[in-house]
PDB file of N, CA and C in Angstrom:
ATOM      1  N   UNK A   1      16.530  47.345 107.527  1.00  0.00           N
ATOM      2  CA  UNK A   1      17.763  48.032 107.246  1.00  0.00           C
ATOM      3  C   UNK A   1      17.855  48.398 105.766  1.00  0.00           C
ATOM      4  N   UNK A   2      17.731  47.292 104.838  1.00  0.00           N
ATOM      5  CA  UNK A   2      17.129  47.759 103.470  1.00  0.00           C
ATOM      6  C   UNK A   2      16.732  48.740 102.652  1.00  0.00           C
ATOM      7  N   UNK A   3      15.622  48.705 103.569  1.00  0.00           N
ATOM      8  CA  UNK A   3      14.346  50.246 103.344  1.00  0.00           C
ATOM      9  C   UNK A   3      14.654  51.393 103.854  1.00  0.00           C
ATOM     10  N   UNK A   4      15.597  51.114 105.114  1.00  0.00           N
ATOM     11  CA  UNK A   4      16.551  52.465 105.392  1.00  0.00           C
ATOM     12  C   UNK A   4      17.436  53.225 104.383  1.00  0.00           C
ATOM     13  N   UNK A   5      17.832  52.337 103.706  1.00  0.00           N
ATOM     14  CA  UNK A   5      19.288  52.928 102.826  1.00  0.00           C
ATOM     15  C   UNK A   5      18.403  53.412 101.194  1.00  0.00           C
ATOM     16  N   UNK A   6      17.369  52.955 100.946  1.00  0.00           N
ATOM     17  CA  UNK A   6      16.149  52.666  99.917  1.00  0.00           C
ATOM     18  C   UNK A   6      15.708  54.389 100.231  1.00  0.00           C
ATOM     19  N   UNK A   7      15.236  53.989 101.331  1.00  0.00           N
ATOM     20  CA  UNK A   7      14.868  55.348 101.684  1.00  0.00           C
ATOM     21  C   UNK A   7      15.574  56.468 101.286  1.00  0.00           C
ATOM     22  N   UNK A   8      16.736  56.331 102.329  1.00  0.00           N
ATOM     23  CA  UNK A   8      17.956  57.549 102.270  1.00  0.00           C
ATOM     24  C   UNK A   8      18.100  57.564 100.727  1.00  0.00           C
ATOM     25  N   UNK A   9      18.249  57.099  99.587  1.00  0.00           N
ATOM     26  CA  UNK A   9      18.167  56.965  98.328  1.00  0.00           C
ATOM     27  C   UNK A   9      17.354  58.070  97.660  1.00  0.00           C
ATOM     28  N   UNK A  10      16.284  57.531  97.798  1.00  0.00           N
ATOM     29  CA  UNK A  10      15.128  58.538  97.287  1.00  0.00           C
ATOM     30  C   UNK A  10      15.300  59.306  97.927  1.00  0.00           C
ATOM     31  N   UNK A  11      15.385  60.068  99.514  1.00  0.00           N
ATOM     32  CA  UNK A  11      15.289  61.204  99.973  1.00  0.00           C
ATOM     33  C   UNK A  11      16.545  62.410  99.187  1.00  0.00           C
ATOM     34  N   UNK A  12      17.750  61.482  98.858  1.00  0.00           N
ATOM     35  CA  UNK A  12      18.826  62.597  98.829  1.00  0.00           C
ATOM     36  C   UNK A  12      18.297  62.689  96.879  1.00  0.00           C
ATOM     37  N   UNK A  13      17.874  62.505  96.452  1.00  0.00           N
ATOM     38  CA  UNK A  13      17.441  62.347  94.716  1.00  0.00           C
ATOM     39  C   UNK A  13      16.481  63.139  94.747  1.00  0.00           C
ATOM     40  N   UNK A  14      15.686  63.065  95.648  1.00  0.00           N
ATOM     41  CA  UNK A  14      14.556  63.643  95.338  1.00  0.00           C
ATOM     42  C   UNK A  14      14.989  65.297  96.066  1.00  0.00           C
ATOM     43  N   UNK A  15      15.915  65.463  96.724  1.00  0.00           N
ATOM     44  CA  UNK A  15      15.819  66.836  97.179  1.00  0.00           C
ATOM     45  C   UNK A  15      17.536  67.396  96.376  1.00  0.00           C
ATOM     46  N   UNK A  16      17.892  66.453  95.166  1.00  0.00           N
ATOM     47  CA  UNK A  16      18.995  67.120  94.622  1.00  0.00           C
ATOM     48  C   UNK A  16      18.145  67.582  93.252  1.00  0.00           C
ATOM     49  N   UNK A  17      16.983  67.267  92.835  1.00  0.00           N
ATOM     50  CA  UNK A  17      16.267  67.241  92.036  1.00  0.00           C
ATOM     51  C   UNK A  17      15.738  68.932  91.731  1.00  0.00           C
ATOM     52  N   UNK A  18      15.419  69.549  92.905  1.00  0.00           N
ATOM     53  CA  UNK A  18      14.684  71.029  92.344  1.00  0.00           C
ATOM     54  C   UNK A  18      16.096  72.371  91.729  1.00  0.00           C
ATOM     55  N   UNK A  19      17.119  72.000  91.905  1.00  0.00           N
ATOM     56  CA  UNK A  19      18.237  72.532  91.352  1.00  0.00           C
ATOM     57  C   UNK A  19      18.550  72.839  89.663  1.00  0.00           C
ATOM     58  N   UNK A  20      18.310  74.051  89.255  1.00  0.00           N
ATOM     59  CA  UNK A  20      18.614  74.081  87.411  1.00  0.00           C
ATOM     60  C   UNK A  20      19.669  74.568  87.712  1.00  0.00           C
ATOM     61  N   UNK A  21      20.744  73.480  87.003  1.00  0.00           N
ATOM     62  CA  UNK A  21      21.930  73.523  86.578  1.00  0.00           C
ATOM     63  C   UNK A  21      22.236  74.627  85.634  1.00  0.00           C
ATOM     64  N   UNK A  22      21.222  75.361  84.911  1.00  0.00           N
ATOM     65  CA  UNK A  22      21.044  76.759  83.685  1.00  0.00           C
ATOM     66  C   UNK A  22      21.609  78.065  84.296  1.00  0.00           C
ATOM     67  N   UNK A  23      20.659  77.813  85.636  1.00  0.00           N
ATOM     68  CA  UNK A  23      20.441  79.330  86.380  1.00  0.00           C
ATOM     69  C   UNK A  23      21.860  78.963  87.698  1.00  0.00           C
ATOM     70  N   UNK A  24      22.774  78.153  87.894  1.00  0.00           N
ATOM     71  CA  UNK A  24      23.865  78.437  88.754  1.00  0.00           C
ATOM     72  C   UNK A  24      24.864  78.807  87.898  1.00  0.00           C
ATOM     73  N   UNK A  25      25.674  80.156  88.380  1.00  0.00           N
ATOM     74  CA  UNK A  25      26.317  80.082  87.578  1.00  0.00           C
ATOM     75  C   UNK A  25      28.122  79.676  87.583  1.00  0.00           C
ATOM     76  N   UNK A  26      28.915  79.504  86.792  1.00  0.00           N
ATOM     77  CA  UNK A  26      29.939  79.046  86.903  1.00  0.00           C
ATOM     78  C   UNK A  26      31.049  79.757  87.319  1.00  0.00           C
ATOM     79  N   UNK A  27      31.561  79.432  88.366  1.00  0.00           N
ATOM     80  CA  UNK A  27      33.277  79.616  88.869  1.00  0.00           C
ATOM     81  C   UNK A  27      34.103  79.364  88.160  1.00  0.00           C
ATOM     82  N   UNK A  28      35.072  80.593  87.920  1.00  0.00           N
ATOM     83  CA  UNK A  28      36.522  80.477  87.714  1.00  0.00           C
ATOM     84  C   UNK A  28      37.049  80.486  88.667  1.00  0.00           C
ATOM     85  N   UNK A  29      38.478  80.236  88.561  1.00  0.00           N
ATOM     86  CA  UNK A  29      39.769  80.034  89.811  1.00  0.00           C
ATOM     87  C   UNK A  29      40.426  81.411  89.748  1.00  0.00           C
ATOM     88  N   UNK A  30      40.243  81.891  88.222  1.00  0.00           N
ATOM     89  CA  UNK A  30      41.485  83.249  88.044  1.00  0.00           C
ATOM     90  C   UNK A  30      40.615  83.661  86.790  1.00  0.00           C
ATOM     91  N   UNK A  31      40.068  84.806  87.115  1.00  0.00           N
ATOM     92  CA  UNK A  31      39.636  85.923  86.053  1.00  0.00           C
ATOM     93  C   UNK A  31      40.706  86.418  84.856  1.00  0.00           C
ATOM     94  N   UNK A  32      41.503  86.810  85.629  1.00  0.00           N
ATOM     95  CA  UNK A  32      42.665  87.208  84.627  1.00  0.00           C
ATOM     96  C   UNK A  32      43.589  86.116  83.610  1.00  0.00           C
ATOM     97  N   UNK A  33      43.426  85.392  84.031  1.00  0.00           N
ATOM     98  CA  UNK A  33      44.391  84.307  83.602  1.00  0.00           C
ATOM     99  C   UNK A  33      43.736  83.901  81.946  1.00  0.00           C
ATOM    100  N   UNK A  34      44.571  83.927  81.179  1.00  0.00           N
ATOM    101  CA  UNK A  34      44.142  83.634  79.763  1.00  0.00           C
ATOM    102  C   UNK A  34      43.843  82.171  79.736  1.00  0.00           C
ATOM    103  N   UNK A  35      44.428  81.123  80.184  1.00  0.00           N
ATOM    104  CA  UNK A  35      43.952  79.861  80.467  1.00  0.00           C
ATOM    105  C   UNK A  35      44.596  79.043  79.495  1.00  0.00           C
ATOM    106  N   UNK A  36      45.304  79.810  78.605  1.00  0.00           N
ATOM    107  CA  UNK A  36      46.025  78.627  77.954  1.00  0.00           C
ATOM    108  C   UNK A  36      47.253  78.229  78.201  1.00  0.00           C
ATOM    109  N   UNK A  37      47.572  76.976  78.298  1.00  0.00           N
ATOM    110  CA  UNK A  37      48.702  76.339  79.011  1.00  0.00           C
ATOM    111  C   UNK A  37      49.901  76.679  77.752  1.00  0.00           C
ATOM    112  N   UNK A  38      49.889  77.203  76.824  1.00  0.00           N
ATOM    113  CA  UNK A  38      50.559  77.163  75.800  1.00  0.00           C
ATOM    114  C   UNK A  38      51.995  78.414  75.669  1.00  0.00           C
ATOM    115  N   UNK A  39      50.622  79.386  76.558  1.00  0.00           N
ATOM    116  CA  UNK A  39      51.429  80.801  76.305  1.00  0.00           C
ATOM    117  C   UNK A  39      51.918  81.540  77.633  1.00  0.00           C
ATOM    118  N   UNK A  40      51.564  80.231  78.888  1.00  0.00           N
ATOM    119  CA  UNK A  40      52.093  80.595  80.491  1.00  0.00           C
ATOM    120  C   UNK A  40      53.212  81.217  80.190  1.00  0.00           C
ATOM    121  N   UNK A  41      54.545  80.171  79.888  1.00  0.00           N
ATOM    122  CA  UNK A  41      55.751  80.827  80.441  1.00  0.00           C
ATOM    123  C   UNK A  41      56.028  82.170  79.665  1.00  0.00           C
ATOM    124  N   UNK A  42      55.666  82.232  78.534  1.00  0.00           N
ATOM    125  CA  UNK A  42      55.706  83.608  78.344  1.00  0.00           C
ATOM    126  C   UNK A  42      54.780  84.771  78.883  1.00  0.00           C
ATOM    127  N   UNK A  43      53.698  84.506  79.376  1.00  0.00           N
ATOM    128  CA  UNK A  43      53.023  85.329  80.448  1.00  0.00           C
ATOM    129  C   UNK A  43      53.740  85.404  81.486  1.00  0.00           C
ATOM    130  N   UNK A  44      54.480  84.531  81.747  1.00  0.00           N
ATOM    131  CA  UNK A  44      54.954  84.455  83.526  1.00  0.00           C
ATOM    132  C   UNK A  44      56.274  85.449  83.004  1.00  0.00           C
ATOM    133  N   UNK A  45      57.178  84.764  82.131  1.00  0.00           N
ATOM    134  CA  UNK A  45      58.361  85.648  81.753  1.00  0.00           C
ATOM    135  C   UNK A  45      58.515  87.103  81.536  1.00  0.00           C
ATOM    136  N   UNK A  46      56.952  87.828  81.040  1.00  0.00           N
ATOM    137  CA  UNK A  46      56.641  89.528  80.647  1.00  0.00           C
ATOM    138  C   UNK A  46      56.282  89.750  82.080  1.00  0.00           C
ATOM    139  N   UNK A  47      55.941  88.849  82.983  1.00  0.00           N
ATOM    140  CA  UNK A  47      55.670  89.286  84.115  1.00  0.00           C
ATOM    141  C   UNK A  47      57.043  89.728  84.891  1.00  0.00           C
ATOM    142  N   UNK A  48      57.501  89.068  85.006  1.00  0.00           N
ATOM    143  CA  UNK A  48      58.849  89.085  85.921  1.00  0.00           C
ATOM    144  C   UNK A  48      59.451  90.065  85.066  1.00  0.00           C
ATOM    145  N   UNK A  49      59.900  90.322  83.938  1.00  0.00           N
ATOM    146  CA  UNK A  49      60.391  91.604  83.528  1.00  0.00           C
ATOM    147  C   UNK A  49      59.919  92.700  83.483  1.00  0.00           C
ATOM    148  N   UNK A  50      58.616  93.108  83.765  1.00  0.00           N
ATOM    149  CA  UNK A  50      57.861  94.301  84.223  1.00  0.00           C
ATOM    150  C   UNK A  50      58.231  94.377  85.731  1.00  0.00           C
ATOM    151  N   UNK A  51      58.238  93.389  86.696  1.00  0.00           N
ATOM    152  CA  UNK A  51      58.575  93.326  88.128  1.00  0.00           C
ATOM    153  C   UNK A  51      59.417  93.740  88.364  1.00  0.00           C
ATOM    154  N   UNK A  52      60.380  93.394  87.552  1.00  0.00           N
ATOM    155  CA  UNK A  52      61.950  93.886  87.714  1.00  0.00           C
ATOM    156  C   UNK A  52      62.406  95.045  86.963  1.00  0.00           C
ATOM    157  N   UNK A  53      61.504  95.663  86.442  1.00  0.00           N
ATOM    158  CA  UNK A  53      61.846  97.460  85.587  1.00  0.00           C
ATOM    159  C   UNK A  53      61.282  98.184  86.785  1.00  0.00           C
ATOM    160  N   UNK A  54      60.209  97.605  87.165  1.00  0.00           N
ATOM    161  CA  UNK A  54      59.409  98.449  88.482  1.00  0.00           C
ATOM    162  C   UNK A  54      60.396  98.625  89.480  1.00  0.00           C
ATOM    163  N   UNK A  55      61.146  97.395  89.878  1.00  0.00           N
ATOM    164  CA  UNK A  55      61.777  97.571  91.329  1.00  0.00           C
ATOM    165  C   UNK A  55      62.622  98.161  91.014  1.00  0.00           C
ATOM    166  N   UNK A  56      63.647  98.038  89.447  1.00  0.00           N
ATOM    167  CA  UNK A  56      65.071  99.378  89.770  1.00  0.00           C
ATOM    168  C   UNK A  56      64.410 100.749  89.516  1.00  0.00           C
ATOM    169  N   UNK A  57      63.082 100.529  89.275  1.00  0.00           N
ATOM    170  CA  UNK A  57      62.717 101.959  88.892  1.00  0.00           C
ATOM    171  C   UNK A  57      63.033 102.655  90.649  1.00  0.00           C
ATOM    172  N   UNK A  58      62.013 101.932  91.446  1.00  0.00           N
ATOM    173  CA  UNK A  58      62.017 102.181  92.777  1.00  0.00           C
ATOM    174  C   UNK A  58      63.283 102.497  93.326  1.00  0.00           C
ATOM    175  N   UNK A  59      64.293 101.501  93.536  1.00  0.00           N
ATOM    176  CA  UNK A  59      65.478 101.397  93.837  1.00  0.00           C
ATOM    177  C   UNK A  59      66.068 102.975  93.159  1.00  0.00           C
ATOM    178  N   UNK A  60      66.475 102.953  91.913  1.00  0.00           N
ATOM    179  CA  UNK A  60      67.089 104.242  91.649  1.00  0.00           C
ATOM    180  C   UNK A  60      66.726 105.809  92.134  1.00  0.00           C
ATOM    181  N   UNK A  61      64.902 105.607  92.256  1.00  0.00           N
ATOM    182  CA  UNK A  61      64.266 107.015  92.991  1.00  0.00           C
ATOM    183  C   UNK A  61      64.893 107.206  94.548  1.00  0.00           C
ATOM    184  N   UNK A  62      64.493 105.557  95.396  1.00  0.00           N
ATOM    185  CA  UNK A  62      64.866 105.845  96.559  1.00  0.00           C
ATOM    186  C   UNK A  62      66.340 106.415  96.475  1.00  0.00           C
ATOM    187  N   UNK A  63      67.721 106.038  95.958  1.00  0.00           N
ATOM    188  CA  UNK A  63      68.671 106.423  95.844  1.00  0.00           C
ATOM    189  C   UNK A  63      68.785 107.954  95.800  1.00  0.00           C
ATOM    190  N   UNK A  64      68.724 108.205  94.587  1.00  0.00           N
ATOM    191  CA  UNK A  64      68.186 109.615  94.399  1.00  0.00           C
ATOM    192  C   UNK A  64      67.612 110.906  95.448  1.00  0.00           C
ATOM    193  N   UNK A  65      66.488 110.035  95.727  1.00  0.00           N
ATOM    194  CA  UNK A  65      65.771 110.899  96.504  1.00  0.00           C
ATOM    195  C   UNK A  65      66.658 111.148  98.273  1.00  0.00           C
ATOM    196  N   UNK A  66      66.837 110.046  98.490  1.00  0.00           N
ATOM    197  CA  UNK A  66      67.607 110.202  99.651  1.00  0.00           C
ATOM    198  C   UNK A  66      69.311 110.883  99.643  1.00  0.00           C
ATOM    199  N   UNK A  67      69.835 111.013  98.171  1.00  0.00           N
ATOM    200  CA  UNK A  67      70.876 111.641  97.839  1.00  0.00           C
ATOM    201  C   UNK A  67      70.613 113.246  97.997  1.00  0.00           C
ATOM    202  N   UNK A  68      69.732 113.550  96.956  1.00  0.00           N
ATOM    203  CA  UNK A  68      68.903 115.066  97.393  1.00  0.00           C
ATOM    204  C   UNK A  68      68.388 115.462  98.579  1.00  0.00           C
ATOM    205  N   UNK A  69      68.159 114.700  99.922  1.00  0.00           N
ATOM    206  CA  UNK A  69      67.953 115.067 101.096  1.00  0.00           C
ATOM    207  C   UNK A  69      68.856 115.444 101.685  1.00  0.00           C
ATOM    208  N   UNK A  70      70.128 114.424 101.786  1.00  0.00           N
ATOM    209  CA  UNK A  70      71.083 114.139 102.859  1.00  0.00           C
ATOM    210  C   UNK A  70      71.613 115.901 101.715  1.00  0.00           C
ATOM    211  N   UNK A  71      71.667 116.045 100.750  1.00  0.00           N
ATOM    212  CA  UNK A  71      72.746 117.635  99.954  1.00  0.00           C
ATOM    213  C   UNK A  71      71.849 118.674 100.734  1.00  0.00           C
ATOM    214  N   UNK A  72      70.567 118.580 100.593  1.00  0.00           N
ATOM    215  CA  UNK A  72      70.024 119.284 101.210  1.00  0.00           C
ATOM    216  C   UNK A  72      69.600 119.618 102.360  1.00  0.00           C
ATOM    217  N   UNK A  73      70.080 119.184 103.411  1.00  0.00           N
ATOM    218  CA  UNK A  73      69.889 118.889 104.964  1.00  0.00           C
ATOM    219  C   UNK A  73      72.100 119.359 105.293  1.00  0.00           C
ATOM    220  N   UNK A  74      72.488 119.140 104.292  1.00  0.00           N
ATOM    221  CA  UNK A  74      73.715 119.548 104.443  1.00  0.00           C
ATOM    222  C   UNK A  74      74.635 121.253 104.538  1.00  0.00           C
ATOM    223  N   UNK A  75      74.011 121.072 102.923  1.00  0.00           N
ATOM    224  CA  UNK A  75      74.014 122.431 102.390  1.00  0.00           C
ATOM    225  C   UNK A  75      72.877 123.565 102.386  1.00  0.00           C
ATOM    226  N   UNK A  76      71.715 122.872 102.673  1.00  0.00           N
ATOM    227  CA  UNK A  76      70.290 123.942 103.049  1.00  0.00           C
ATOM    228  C   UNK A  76      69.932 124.938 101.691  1.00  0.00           C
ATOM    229  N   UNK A  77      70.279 124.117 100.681  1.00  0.00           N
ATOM    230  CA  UNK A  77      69.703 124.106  99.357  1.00  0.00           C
ATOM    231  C   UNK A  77      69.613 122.932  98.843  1.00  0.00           C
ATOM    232  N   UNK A  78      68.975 122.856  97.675  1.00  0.00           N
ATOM    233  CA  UNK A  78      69.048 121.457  96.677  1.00  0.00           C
ATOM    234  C   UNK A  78      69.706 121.998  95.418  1.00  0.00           C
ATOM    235  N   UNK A  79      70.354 120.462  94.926  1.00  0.00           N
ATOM    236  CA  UNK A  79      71.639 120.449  94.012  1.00  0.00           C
ATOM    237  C   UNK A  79      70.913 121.313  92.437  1.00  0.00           C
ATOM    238  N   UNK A  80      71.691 121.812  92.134  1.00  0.00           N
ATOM    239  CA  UNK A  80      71.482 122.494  90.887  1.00  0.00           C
ATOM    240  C   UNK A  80      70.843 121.656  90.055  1.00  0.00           C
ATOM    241  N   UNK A  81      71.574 120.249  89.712  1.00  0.00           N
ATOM    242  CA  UNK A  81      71.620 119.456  88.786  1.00  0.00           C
ATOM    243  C   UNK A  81      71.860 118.073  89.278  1.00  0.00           C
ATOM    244  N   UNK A  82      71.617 117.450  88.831  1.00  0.00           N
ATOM    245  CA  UNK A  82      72.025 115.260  89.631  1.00  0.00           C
ATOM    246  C   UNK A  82      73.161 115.244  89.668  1.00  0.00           C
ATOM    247  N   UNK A  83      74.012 115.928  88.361  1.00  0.00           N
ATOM    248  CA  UNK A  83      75.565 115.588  88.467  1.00  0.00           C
ATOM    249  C   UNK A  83      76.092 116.285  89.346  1.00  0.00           C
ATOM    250  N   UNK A  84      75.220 117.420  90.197  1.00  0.00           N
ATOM    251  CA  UNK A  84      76.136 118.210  91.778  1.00  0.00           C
ATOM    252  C   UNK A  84      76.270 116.817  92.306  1.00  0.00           C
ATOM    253  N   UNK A  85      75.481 116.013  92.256  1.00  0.00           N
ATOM    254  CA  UNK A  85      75.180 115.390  93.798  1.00  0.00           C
ATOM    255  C   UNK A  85      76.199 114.301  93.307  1.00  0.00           C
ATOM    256  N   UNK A  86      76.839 113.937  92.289  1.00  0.00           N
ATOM    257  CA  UNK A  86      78.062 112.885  92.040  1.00  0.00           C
ATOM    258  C   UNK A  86      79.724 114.145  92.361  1.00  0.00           C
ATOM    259  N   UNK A  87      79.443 115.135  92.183  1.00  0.00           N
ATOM    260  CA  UNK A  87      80.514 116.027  92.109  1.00  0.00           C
ATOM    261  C   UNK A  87      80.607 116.292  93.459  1.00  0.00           C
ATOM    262  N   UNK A  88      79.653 116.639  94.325  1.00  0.00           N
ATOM    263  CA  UNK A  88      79.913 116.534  95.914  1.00  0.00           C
ATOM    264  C   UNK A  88      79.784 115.513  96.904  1.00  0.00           C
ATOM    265  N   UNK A  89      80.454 113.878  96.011  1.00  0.00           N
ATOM    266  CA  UNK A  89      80.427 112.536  96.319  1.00  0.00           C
ATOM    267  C   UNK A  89      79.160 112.528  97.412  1.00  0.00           C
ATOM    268  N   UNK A  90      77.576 112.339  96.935  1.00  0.00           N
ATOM    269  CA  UNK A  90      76.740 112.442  97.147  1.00  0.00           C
ATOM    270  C   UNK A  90      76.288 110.731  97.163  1.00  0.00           C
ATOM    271  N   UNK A  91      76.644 110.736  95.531  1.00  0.00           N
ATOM    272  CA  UNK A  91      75.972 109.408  94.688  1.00  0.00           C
ATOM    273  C   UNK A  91      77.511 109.228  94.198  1.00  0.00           C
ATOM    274  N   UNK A  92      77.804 107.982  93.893  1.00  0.00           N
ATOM    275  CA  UNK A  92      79.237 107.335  93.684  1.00  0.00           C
ATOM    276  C   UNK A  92      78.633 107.916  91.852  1.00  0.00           C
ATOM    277  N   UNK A  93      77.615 107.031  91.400  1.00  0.00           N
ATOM    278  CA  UNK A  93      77.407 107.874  89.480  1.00  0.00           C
ATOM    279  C   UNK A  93      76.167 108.208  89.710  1.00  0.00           C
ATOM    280  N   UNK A  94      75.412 108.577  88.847  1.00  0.00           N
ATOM    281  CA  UNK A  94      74.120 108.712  88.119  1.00  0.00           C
ATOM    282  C   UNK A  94      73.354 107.179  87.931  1.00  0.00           C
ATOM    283  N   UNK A  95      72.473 106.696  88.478  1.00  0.00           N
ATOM    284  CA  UNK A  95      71.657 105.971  87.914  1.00  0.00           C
ATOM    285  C   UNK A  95      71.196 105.819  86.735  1.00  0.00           C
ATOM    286  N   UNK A  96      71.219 104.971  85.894  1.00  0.00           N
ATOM    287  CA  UNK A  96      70.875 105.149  84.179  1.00  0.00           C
ATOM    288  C   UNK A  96      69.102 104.634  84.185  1.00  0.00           C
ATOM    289  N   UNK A  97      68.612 105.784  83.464  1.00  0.00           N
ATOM    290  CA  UNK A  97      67.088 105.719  83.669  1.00  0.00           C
ATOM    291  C   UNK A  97      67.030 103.999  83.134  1.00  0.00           C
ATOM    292  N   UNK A  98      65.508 103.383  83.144  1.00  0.00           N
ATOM    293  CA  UNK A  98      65.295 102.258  82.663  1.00  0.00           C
ATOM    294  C   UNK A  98      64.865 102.426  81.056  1.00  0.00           C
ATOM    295  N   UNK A  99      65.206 101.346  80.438  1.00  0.00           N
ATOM    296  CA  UNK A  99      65.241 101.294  79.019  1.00  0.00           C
ATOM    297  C   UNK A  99      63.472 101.876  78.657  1.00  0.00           C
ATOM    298  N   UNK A 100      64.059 103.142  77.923  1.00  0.00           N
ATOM    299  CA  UNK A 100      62.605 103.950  77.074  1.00  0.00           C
ATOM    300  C   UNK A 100      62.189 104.708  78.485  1.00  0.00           C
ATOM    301  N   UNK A 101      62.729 105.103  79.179  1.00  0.00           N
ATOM    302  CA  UNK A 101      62.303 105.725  80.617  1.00  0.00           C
ATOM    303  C   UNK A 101      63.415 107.268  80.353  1.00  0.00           C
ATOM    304  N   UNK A 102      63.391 108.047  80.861  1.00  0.00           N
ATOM    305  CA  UNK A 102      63.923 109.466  81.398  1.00  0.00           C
ATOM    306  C   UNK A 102      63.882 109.750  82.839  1.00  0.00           C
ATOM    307  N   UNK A 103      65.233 110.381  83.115  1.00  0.00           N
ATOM    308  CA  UNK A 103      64.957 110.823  84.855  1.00  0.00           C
ATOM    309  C   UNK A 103      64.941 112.475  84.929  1.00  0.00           C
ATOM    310  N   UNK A 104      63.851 112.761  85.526  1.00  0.00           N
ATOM    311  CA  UNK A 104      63.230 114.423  85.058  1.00  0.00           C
ATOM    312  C   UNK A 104      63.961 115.170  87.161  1.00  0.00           C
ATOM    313  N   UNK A 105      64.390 115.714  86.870  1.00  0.00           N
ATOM    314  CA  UNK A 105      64.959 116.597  88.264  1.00  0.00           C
ATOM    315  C   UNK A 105      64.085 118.202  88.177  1.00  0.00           C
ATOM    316  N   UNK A 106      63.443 118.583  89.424  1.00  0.00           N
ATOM    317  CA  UNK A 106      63.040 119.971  89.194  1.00  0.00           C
ATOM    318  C   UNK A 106      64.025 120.717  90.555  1.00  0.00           C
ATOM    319  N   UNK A 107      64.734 121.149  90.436  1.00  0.00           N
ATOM    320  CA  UNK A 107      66.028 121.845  91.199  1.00  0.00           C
ATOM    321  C   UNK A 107      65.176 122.711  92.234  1.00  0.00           C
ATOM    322  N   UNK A 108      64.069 123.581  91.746  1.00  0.00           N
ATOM    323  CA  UNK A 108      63.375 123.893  92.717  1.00  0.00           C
ATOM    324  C   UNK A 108      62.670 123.447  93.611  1.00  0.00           C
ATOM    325  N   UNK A 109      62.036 122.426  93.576  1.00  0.00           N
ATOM    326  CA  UNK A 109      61.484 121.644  94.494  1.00  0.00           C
ATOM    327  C   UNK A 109      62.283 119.944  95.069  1.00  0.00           C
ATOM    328  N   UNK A 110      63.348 120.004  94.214  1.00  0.00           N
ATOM    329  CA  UNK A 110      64.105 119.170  94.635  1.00  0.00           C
ATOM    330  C   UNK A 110      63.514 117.681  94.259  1.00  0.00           C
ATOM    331  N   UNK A 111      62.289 117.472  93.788  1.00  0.00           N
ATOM    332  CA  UNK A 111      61.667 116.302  93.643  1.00  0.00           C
ATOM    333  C   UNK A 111      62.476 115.631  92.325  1.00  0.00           C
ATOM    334  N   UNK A 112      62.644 114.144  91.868  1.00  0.00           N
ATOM    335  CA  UNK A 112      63.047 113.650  90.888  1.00  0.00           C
ATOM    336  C   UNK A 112      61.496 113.031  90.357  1.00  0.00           C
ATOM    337  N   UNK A 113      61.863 112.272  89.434  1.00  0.00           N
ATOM    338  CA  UNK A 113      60.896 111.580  88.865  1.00  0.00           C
ATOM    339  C   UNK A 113      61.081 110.831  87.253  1.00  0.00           C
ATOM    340  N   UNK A 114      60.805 109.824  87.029  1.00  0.00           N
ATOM    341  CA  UNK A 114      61.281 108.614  85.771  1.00  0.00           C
ATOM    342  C   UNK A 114      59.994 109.000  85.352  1.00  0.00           C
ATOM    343  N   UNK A 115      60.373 109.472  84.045  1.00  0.00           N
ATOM    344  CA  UNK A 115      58.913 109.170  82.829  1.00  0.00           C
ATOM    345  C   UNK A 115      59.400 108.667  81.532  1.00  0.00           C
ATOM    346  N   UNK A 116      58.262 108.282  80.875  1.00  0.00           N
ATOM    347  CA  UNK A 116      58.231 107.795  79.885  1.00  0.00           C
ATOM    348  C   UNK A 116      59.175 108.629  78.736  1.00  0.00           C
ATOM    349  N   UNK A 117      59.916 108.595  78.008  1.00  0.00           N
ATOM    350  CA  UNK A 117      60.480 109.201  76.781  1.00  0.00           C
ATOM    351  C   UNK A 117      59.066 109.374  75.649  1.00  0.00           C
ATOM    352  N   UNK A 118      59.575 110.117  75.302  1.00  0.00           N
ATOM    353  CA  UNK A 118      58.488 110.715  73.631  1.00  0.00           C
ATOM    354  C   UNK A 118      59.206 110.940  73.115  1.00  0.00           C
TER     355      UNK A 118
END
């Protein structure tokens, strides 16, 4: 029984043995992740405030956009301007673009769209 376990010994040594530890190479958990525990919550915190400029960005287009349908499915034009669509109680106000953002309207095609300010 001895020479069994003696055995099993040398067998698992001798076949963990042809492995270079040089040539495997190493796993991360998260590529992106800067890794220092120091500067998380402020990584996590710029995160969640980019999350949340994104979603009223979303939120205010869908508004919008579905305001300019329902004028236009009504009236069988699109609104001159955003403020038709508060003047023909469309939209209760105007959505206020997001901070350093602009809301661009093309009357002819009826499309809206948030860009960047210059």
């Amino acid at each position: 029984m001895k020479a069994n376990v003696v055995l099993w010994i040398v067998a698992l040594s001798v076949a963990g043995c042809g492995k270079n530890a040089e040539t495997t190479p190493a796993k991360t958990s998260n590529s992106t992740a800067t890794g220092n525990p120091l500067t998380a919550p402020a990584d996590y915190l710029g995160a969640v405030g980019k999350a949340k400029r994104s979603a009223e960005r979303t939120v205010d287009l869908a508004s919008l956009n579905r305001a300019i349908q329902l004028f236009h499915a009504q009236e069988d034009r699109f609104p001159a301007t955003l403020n038709e669509l508060v003047a023909e109680h469309y939209l209760p106000s105007l959505p206020s673009a997001p901070a350093g953002m602009r809301i661009i309207y093309d009357a002819s095609k009826g499309e809206v769209r948030i860009v960047k300010q210059q």
